[in-house]
C-alpha atoms as a PDB file:
ATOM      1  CA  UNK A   1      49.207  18.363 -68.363  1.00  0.00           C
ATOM      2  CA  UNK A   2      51.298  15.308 -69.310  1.00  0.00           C
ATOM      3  CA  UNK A   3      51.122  11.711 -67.856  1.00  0.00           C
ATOM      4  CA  UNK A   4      53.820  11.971 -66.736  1.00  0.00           C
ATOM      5  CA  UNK A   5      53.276  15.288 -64.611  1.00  0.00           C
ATOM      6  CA  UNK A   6      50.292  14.103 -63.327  1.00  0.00           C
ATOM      7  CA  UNK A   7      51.488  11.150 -61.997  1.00  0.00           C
ATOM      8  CA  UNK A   8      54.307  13.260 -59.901  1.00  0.00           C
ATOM      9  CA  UNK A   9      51.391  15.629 -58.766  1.00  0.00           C
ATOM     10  CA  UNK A  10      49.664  12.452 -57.545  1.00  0.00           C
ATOM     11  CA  UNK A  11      52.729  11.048 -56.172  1.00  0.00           C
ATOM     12  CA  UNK A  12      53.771  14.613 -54.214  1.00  0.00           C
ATOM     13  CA  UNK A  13      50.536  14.614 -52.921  1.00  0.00           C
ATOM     14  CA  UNK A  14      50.513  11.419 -51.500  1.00  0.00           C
ATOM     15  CA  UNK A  15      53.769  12.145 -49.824  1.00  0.00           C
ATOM     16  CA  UNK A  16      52.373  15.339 -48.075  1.00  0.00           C
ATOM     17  CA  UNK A  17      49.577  13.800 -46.769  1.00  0.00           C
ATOM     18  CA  UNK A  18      51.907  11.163 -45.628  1.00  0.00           C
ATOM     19  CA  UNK A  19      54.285  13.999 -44.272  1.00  0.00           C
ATOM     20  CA  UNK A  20      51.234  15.279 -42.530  1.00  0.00           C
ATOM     21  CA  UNK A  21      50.383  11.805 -41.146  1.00  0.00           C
ATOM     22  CA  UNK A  22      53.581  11.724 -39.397  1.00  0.00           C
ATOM     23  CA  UNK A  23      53.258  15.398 -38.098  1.00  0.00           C
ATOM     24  CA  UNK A  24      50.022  14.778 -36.364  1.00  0.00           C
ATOM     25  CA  UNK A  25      51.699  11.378 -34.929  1.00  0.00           C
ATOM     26  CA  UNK A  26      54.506  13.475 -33.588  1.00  0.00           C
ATOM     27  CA  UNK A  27      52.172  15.459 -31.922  1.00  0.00           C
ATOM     28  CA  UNK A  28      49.784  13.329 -30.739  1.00  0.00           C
ATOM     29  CA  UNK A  29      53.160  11.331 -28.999  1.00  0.00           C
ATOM     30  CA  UNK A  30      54.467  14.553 -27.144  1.00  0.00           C
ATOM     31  CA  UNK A  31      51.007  14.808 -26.136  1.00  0.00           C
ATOM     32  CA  UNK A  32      49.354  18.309 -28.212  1.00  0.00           C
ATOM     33  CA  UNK A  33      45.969  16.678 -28.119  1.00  0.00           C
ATOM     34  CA  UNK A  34      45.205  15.917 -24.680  1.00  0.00           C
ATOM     35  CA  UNK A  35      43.716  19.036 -24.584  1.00  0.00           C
ATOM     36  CA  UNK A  36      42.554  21.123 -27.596  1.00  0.00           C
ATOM     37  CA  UNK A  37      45.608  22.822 -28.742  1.00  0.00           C
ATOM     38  CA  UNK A  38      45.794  26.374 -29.889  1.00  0.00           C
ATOM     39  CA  UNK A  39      45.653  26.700 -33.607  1.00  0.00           C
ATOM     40  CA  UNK A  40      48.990  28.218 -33.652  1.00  0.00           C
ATOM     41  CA  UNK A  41      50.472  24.765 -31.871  1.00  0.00           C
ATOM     42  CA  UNK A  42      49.179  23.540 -35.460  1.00  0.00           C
ATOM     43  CA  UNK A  43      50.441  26.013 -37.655  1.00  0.00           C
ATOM     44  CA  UNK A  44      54.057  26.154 -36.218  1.00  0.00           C
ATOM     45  CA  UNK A  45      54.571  21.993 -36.350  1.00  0.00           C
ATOM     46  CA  UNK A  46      53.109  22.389 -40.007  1.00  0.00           C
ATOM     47  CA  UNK A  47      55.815  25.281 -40.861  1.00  0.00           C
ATOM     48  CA  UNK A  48      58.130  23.702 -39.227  1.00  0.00           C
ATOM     49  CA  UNK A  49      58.073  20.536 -41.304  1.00  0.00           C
ATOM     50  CA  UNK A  50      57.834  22.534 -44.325  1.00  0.00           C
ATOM     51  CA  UNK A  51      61.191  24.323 -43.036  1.00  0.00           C
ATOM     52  CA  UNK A  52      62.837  20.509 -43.552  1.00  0.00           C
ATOM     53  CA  UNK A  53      61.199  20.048 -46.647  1.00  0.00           C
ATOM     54  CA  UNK A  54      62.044  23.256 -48.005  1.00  0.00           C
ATOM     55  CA  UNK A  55      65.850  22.237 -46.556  1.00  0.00           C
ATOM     56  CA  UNK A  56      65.814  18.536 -48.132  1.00  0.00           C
ATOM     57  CA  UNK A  57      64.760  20.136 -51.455  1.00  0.00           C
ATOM     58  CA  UNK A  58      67.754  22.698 -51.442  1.00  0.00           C
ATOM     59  CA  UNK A  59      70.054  20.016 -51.243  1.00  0.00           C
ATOM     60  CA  UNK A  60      69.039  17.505 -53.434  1.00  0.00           C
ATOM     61  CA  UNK A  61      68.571  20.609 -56.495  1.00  0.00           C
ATOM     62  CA  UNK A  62      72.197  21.676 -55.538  1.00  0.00           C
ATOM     63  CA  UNK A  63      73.759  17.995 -55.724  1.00  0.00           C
ATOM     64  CA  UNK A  64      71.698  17.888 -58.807  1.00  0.00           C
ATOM     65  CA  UNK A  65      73.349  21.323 -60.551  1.00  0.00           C
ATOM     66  CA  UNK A  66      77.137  20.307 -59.072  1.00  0.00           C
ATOM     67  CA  UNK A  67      76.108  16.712 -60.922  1.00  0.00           C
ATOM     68  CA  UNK A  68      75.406  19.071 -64.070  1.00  0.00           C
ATOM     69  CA  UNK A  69      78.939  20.580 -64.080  1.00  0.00           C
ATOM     70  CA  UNK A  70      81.016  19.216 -66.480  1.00  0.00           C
ATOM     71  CA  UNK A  71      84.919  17.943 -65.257  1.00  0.00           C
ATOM     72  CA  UNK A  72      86.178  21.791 -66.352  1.00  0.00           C
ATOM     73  CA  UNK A  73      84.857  25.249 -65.977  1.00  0.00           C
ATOM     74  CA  UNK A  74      86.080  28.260 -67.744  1.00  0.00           C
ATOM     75  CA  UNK A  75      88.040  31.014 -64.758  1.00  0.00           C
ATOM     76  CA  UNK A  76      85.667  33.749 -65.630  1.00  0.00           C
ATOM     77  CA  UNK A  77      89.313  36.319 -65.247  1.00  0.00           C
ATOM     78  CA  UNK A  78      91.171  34.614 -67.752  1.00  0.00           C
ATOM     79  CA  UNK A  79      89.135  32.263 -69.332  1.00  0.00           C
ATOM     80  CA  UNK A  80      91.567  29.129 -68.248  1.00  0.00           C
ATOM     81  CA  UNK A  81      90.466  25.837 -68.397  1.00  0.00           C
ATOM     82  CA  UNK A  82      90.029  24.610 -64.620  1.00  0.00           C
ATOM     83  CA  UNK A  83      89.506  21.095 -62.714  1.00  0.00           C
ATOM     84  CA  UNK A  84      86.261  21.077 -61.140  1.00  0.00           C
ATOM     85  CA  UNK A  85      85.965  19.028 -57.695  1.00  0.00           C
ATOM     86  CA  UNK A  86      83.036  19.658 -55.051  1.00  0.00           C
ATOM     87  CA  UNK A  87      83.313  20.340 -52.061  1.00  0.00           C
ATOM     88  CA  UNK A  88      80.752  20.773 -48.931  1.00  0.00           C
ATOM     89  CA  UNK A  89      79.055  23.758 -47.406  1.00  0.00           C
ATOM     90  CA  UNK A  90      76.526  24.887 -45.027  1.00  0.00           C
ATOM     91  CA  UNK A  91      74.825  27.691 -46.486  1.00  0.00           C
ATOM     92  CA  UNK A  92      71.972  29.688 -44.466  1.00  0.00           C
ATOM     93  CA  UNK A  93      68.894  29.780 -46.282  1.00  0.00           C
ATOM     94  CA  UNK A  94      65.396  31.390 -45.518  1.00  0.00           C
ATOM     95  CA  UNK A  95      64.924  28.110 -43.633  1.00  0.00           C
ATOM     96  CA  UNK A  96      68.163  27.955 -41.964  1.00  0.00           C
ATOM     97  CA  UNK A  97      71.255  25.864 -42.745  1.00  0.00           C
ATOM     98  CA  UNK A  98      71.963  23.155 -45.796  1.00  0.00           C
ATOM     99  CA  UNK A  99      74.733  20.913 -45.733  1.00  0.00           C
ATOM    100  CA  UNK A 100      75.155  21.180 -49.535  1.00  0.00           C
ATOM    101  CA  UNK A 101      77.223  19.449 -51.595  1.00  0.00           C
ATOM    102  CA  UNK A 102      78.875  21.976 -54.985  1.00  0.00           C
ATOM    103  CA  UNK A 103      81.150  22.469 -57.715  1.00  0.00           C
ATOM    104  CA  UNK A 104      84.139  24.415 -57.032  1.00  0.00           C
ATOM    105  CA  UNK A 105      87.177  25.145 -59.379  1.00  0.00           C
ATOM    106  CA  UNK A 106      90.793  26.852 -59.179  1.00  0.00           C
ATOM    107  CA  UNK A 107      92.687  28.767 -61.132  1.00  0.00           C
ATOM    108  CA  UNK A 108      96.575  28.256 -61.119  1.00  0.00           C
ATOM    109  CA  UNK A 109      96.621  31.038 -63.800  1.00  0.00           C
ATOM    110  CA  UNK A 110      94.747  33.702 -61.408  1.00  0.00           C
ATOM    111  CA  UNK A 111      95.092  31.593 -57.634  1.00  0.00           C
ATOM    112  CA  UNK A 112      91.824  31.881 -57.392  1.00  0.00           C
ATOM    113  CA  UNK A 113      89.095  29.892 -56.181  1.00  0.00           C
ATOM    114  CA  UNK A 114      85.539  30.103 -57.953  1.00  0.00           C
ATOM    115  CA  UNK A 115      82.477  28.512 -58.207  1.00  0.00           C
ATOM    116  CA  UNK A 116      81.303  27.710 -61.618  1.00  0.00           C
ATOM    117  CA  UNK A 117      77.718  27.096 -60.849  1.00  0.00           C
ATOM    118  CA  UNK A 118      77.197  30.765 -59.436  1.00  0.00           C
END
């Protein structure tokens, strides 16, 4: 492993532990430890913060691949060149919905919409 890697794995884990800080904080505020909670109390805040980290990640990668796409994209009919713009989209992922932000072209040629990045 790089430097370079392992200073992101020692930055990521910082931030978890951080993330977990903040869960247990949560919890201790709507009061889950006044008594001893069940362990599934636990495991569902836990998945449910990795739910918003799993949905934070989804949409930073996709602004990151629309970024990627160059001004023009190919119409995969007829092989026109095409003005890319994005646009924005909820999308329902295995962690429910993303505001995400992607590239999306037209073809005059075919009056088509299409997506380049798919």
């Amino acid at each position: 492993m790089d430097a370079a890697q392992l200073t992101r794995n020692e930055e990521k884990s910082r931030l978890l532990n951080r993330l977990s800080e903040i869960m247990v904080t949560e919890l201790r505020e709507q009061g889950t430890f006044n008594r001893v909670p069940h362990y599934s109390t636990l495991e569902q805040a836990a998945h449910d913060l990795s739910r918003e980290l799993s949905r934070s990640s989804q949409r930073r990668a996709a602004a990151e691949v629309a970024t990627l796409q160059g001004l023009t994209a190919t119409c995969p009919d007829c092989q026109t060149s095409c003005v890319v713009a994005t646009g924005q989209r909820t999308v329902a992922s295995l962690d429910g919905p993303v505001e995400m932000i992607e590239p999306k072209a037209y073809c005059p040629a075919c009056r088509r919409a299409f997506f380049p990045s798919a």
